[in-house]
C-alpha atoms as a PDB file:
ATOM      1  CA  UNK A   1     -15.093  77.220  90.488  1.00  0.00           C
ATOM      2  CA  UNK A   2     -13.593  73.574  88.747  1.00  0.00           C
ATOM      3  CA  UNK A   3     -13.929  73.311  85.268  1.00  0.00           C
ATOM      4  CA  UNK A   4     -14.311  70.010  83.701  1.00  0.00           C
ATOM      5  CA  UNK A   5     -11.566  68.789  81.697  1.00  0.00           C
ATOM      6  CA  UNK A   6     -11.965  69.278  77.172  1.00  0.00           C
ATOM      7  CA  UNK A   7     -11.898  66.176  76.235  1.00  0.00           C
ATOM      8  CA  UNK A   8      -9.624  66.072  72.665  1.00  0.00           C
ATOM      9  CA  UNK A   9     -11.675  65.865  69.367  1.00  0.00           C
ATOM     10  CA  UNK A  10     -10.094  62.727  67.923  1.00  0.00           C
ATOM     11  CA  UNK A  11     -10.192  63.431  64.227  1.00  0.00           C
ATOM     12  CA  UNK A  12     -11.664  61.388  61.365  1.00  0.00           C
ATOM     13  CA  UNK A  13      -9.400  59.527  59.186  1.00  0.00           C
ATOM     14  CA  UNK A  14      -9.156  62.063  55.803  1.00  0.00           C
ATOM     15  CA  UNK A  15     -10.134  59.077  53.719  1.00  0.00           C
ATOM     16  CA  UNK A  16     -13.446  58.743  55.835  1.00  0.00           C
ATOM     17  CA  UNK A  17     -14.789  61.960  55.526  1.00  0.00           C
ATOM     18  CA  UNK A  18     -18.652  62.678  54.771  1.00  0.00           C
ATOM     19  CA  UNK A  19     -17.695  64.558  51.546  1.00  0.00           C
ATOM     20  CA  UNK A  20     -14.745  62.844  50.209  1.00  0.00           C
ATOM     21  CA  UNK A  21     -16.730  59.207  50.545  1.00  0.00           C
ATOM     22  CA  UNK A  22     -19.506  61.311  48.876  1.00  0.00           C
ATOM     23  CA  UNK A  23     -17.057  62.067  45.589  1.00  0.00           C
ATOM     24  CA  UNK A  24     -15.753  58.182  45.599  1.00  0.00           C
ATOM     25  CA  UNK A  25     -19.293  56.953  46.320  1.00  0.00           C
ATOM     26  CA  UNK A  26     -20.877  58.484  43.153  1.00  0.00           C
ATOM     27  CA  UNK A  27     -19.905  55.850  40.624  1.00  0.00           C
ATOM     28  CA  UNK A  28     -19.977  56.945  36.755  1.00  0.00           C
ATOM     29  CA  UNK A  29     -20.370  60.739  37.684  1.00  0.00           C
ATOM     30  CA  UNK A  30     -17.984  63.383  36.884  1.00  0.00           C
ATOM     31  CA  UNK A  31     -16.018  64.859  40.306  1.00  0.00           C
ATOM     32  CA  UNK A  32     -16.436  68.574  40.890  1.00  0.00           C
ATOM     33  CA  UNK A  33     -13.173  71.142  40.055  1.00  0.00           C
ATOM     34  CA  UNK A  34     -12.264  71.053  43.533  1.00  0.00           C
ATOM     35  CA  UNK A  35     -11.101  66.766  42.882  1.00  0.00           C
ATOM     36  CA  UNK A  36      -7.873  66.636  40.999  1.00  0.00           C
ATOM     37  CA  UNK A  37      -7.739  62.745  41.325  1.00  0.00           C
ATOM     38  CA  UNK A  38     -10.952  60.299  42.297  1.00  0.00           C
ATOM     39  CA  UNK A  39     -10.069  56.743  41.989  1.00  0.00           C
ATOM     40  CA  UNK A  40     -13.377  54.154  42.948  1.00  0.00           C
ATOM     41  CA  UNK A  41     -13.151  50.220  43.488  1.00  0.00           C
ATOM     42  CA  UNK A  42      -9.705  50.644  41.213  1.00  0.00           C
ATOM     43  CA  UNK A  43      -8.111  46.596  40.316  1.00  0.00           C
ATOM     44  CA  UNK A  44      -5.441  45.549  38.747  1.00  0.00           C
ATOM     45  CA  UNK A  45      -3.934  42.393  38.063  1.00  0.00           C
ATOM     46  CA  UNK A  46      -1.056  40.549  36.980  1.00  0.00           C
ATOM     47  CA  UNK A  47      -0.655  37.352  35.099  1.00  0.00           C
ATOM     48  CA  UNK A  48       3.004  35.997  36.508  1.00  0.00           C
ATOM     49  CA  UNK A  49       3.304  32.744  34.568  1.00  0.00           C
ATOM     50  CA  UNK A  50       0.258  31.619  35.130  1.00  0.00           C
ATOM     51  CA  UNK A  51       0.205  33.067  38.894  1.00  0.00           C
ATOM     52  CA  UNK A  52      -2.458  35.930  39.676  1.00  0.00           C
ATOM     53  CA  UNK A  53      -0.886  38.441  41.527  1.00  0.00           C
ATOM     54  CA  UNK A  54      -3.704  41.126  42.638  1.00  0.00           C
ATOM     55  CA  UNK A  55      -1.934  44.213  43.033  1.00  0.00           C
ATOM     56  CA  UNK A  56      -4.566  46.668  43.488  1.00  0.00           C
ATOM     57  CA  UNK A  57      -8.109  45.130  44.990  1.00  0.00           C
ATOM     58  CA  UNK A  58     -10.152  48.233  44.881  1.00  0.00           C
ATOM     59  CA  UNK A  59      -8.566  51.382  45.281  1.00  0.00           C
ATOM     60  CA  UNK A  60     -10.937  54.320  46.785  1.00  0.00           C
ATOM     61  CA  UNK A  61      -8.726  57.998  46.622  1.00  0.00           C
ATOM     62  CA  UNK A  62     -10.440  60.913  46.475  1.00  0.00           C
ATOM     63  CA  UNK A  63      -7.191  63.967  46.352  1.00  0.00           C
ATOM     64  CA  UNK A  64      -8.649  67.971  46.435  1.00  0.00           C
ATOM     65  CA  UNK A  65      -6.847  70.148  43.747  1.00  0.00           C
ATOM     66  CA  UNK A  66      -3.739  71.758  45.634  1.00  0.00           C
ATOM     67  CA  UNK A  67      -3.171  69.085  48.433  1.00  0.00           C
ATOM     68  CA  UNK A  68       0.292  67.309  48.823  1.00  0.00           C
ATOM     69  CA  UNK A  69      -0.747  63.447  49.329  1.00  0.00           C
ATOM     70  CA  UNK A  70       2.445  60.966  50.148  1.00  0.00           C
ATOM     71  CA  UNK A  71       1.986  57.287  49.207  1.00  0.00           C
ATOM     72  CA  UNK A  72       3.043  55.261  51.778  1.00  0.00           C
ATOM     73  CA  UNK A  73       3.884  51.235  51.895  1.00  0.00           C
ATOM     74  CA  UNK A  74       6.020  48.199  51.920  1.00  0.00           C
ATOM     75  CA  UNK A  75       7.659  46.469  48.715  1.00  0.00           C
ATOM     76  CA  UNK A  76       4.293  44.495  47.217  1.00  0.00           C
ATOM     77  CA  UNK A  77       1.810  46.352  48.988  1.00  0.00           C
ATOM     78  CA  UNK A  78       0.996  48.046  45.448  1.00  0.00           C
ATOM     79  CA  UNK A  79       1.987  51.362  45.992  1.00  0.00           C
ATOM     80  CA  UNK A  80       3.478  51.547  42.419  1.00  0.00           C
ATOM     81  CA  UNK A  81       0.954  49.649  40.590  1.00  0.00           C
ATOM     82  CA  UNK A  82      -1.147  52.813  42.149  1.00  0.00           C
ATOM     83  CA  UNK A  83       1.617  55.351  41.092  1.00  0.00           C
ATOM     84  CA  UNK A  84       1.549  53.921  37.693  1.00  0.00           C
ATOM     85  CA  UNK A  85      -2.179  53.916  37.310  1.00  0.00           C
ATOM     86  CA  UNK A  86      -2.204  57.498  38.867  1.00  0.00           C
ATOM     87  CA  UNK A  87       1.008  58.640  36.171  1.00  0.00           C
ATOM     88  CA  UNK A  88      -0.959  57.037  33.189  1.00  0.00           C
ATOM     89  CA  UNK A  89       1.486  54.419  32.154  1.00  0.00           C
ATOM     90  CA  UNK A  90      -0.595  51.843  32.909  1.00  0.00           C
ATOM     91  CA  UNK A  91      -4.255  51.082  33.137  1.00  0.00           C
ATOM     92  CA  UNK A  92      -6.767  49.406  35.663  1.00  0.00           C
ATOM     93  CA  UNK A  93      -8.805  46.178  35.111  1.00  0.00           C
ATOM     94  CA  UNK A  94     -11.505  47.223  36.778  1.00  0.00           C
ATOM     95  CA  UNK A  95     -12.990  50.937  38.467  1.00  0.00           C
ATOM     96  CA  UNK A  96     -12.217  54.158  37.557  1.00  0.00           C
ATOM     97  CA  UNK A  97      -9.943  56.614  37.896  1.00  0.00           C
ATOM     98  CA  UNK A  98     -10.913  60.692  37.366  1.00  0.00           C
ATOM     99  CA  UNK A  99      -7.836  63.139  36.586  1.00  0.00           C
ATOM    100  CA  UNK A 100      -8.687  66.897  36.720  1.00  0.00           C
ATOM    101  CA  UNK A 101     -12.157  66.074  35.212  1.00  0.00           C
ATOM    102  CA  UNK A 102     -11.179  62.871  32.980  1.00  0.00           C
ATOM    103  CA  UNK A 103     -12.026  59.417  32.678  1.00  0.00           C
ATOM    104  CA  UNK A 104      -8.989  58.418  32.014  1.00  0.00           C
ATOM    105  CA  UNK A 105      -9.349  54.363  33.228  1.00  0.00           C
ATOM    106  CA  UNK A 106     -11.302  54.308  29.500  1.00  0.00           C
ATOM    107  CA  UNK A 107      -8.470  55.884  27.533  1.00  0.00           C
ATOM    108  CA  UNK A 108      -6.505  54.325  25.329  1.00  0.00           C
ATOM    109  CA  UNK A 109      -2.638  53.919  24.746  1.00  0.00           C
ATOM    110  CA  UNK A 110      -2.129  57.447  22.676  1.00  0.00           C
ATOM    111  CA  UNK A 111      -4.953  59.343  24.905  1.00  0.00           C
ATOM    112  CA  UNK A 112      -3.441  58.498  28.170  1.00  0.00           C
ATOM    113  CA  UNK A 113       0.127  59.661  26.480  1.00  0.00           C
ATOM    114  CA  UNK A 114      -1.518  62.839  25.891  1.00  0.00           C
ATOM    115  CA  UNK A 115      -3.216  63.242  29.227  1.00  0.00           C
ATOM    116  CA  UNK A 116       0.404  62.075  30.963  1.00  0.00           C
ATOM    117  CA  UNK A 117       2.237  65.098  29.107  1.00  0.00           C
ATOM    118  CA  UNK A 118      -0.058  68.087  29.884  1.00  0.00           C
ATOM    119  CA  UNK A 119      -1.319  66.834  33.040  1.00  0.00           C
ATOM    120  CA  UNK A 120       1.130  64.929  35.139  1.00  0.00           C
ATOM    121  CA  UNK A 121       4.835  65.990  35.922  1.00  0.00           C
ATOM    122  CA  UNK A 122       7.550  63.104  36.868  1.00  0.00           C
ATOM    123  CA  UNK A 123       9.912  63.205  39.531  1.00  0.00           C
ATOM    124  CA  UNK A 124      12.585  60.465  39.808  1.00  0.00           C
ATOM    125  CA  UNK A 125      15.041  59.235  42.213  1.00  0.00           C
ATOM    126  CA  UNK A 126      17.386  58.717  39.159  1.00  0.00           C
ATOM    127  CA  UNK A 127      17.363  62.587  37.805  1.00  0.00           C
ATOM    128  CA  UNK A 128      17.244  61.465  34.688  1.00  0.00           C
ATOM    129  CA  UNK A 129      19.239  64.715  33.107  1.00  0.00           C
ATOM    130  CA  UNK A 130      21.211  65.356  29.648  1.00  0.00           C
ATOM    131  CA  UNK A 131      24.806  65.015  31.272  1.00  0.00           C
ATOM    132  CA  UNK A 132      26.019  67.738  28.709  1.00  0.00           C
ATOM    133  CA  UNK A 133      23.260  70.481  29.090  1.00  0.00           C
ATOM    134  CA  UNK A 134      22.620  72.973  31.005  1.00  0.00           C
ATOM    135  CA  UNK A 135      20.095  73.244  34.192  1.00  0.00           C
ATOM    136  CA  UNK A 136      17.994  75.714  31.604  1.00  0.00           C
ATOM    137  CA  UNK A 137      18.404  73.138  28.715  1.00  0.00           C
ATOM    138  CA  UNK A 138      17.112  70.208  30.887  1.00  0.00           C
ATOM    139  CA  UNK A 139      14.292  72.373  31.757  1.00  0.00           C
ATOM    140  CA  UNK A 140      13.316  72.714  28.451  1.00  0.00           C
ATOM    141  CA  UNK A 141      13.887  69.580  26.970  1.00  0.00           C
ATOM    142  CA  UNK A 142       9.665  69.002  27.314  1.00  0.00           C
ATOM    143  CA  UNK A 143       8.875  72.233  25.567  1.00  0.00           C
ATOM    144  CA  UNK A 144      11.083  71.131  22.569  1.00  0.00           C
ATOM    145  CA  UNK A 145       8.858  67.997  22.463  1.00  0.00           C
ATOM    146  CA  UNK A 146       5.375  70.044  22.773  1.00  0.00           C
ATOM    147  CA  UNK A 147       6.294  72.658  20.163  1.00  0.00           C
ATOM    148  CA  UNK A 148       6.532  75.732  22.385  1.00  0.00           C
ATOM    149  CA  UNK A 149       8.948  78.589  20.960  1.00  0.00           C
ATOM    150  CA  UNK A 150      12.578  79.320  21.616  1.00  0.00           C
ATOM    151  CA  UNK A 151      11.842  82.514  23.378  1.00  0.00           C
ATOM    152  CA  UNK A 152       8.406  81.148  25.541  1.00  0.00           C
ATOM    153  CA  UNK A 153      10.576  77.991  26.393  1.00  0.00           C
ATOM    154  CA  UNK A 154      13.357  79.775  27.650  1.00  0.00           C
ATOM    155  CA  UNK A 155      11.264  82.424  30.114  1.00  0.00           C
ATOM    156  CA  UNK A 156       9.126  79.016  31.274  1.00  0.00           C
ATOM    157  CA  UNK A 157      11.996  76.988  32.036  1.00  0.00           C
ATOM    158  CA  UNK A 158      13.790  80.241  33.952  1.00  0.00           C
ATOM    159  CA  UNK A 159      10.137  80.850  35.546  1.00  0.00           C
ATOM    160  CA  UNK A 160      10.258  76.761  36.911  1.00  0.00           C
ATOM    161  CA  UNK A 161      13.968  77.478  37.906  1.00  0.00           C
ATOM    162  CA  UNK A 162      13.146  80.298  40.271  1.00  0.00           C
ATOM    163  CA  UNK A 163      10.435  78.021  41.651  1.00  0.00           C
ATOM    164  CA  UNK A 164      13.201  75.782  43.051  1.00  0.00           C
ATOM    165  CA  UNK A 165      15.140  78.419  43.922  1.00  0.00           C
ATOM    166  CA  UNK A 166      17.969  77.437  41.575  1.00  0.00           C
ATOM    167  CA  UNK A 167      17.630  80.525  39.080  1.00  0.00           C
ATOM    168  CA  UNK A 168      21.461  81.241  40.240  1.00  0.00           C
ATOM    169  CA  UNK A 169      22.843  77.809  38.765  1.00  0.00           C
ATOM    170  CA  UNK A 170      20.890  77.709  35.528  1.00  0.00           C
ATOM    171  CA  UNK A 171      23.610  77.980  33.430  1.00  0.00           C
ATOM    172  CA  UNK A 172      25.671  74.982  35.014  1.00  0.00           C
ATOM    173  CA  UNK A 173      25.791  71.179  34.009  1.00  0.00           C
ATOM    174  CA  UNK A 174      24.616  68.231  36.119  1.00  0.00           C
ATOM    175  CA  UNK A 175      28.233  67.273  36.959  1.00  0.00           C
ATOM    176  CA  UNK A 176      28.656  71.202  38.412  1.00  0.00           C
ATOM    177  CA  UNK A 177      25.393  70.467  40.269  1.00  0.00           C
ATOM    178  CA  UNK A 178      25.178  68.840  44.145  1.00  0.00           C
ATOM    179  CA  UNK A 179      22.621  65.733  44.340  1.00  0.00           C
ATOM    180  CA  UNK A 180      20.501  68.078  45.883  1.00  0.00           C
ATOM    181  CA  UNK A 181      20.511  70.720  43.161  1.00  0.00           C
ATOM    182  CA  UNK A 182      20.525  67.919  40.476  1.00  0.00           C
ATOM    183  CA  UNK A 183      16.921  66.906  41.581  1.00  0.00           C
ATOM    184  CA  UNK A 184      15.699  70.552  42.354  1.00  0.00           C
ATOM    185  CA  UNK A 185      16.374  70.593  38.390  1.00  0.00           C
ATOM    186  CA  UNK A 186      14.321  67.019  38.095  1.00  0.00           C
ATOM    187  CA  UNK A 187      11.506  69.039  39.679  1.00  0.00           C
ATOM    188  CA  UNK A 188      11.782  72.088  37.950  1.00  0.00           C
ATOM    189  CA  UNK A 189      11.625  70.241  34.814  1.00  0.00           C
ATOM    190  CA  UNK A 190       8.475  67.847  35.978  1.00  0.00           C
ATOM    191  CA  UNK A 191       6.571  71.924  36.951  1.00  0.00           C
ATOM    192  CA  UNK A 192       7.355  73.285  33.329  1.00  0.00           C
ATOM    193  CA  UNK A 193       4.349  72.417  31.495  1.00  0.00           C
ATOM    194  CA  UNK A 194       2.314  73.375  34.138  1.00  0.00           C
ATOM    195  CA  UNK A 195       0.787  70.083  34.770  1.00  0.00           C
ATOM    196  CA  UNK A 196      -2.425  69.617  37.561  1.00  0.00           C
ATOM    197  CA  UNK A 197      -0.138  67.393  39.778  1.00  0.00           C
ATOM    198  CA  UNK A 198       3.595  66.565  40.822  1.00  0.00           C
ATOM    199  CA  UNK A 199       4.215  62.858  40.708  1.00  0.00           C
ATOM    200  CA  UNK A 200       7.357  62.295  42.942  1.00  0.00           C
ATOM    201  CA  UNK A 201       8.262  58.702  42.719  1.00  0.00           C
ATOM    202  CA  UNK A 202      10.724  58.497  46.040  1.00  0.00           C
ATOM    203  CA  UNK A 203      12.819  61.333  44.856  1.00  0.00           C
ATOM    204  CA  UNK A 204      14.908  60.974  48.317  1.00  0.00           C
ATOM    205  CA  UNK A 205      15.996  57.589  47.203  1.00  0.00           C
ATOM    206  CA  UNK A 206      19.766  58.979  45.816  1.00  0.00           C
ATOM    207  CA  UNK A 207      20.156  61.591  48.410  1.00  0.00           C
ATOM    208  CA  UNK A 208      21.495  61.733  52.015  1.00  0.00           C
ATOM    209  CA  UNK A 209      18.892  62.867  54.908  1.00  0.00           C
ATOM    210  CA  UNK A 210      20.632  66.585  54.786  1.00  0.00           C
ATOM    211  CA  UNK A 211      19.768  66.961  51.189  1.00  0.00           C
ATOM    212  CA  UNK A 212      16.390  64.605  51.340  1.00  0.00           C
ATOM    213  CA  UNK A 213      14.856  67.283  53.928  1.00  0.00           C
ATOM    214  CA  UNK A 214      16.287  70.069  51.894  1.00  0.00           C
ATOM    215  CA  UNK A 215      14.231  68.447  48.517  1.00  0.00           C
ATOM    216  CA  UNK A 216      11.513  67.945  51.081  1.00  0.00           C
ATOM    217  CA  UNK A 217      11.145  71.683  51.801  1.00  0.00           C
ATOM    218  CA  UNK A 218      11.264  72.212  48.418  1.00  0.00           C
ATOM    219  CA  UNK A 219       7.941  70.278  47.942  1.00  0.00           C
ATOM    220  CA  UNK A 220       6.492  72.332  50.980  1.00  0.00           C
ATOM    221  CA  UNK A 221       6.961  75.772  49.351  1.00  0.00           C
ATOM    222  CA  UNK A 222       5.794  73.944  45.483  1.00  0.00           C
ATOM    223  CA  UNK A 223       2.198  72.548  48.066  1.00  0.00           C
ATOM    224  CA  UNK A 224       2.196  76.402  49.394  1.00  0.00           C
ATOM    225  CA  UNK A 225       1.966  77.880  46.282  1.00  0.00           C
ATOM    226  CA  UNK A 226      -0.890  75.810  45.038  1.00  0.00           C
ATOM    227  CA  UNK A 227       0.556  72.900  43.135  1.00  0.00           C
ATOM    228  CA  UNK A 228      -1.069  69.764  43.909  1.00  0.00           C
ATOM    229  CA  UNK A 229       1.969  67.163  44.828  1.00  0.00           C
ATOM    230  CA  UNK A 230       1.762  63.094  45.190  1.00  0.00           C
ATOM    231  CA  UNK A 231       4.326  61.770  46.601  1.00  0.00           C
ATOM    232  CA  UNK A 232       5.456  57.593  46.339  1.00  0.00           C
ATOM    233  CA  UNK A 233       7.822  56.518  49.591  1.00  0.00           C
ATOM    234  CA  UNK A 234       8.574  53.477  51.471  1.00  0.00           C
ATOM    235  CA  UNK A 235      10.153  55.511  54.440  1.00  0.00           C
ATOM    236  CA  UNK A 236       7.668  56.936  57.206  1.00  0.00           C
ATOM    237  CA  UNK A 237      10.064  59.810  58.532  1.00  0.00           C
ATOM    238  CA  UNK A 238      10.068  61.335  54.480  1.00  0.00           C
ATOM    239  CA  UNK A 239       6.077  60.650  54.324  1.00  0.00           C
ATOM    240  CA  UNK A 240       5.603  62.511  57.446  1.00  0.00           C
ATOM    241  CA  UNK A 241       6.489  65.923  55.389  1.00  0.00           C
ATOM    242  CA  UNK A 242       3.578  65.653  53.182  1.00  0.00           C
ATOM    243  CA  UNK A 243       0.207  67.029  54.618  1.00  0.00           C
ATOM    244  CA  UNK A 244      -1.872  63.926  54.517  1.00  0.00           C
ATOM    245  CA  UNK A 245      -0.566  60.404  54.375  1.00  0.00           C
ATOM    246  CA  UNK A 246      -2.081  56.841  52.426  1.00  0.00           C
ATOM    247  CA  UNK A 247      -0.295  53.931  53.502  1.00  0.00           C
ATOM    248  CA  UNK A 248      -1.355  50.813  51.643  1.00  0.00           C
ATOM    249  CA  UNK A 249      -0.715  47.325  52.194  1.00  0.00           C
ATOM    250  CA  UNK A 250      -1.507  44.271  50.305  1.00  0.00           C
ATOM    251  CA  UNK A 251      -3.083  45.947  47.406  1.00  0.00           C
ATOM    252  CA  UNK A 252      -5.638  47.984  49.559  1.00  0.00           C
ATOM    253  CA  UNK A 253      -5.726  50.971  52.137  1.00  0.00           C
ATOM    254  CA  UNK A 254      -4.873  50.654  55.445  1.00  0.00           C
ATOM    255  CA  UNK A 255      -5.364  53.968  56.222  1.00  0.00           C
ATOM    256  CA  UNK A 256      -5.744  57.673  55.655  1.00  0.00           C
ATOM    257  CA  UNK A 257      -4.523  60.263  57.459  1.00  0.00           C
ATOM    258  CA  UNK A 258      -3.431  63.974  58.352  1.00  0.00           C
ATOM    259  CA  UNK A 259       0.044  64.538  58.786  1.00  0.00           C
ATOM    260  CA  UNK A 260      -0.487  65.235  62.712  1.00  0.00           C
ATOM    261  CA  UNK A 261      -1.504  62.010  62.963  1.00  0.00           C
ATOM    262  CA  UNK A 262       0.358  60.271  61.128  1.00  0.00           C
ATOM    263  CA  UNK A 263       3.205  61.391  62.381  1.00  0.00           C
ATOM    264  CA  UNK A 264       1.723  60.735  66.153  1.00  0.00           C
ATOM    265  CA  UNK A 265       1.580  57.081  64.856  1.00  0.00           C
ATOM    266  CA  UNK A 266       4.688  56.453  63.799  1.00  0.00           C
ATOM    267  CA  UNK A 267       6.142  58.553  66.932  1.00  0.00           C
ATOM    268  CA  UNK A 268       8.078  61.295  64.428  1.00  0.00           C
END
């Protein structure tokens, strides 16, 4: 008896799907829980000396709560202008953008500062750390700022420690610390205040590929545990450890995909 051969299911681009063009489509309405961040038509545009540079010309991301999302794209394809938008440091000239439930593209300066500091964690390439405090003290530092208490700031910042499984070097300074543990404390310190998403803006860019896969299973096990992580890169092989990959180019996207294929693509 001959069988006929299965023919593969080719899967639909992520960005295509029936429900998440649904979410995007409905303009003006509120996403469900389930949609951390819904962007529709999003614009933006810079005045360059009298040049208009159109970095964004109408952005459509729809992310689920608990997915990790990298940003892919070349210098200029507006992959930052969409990270900044996204972070709440700047804001659109035209669509909107939803975070966990917000209209935040209608916010002004000192409402998107207070959306950006119990919402969104920040993850540099540069560290950013107090050279003369501690891993637990640079953990802190963004409880001092909200107000939290001595004793809750301490078991939080321990608690976000653990979660980068550097509980054992809390007590050490950055210049005790490799590059690799330096930005596990970065991270650690971006998770403290329990935001609704990680914001990683290439946070390989200072590190060798040893330690930049090390960092990257370090976002695997944050994305397994249920934090929702959004990762900014210009390099395909770091992009590929995220679950589902945007790649923009020239201000739009030029596609949306699952890491399997994704990484098929680009032959990793």
């Amino acid at each position: 008896m001959t069988t006929e051969p299965t023919q593969a299911v080719e899967e639909a681009p992520l960005g295509a799907t029936a429900e998440r063009a649904t979410v995007v489509g409905e303009a003006g309405t509120a996403p469900g829980k389930d949609w951390v961040i819904v962007t529709r038509g999003l614009k933006r545009e810079y005045d360059m000396g009298g040049e208009i540079v159109r970095a964004l010309r109408g952005v459509d991301v729809a992310v689920r709560r608990n997915e990790y999302v990298a940003i892919m794209g070349p210098s200029g394809s507006g992959k930052s202008t969409l990270m900044n938008l996204i972070g709440c440091l700047d804001t659109p000239n035209a669509g909107e953008y939803w975070l966990n439930g917000l209209e935040v593209s209608k916010m002004t300066d000192d409402e998107l500062a207070r959306v950006r500091n119990k919402e969104i964690g920040f993850v540099f390439q540069t560290f950013n750390l107090l050279p003369r405090a501690s891993a637990l003290h640079n953990v802190e530092l963004p409880l001092v700022y909200a107000g939290v208490s001595s004793t809750e700031r301490k078991q939080r910042a321990q608690e976000a420690l653990a979660q980068v499984q550097l509980d054992n070097r809390m007590h050490h300074r950055p210049n005790e610390l490799s590059g690799g543990q330096r930005q596990r404390v970065a991270i650690a310190r971006a998770l403290v205040n329990r935001p609704s998403i990680l914001l990683a803006d290439e946070p390989t860019g200072n590190l060798d590929s040893t330690t930049s896969e090390e960092i990257m299973r370090v976002f695997e096990s944050l994305a397994d545990q249920g934090q929702t992580v959004i990762m900014v890169t210009h390099e395909p092989d770091i992009a590929a450890h995220a679950r589902r990959v945007v790649v923009l180019r020239d201000g739009v996207i030029e596609s949306d995909e699952r890491r399997s294929q994704f990484a098929q693509r680009i032959g990793a």
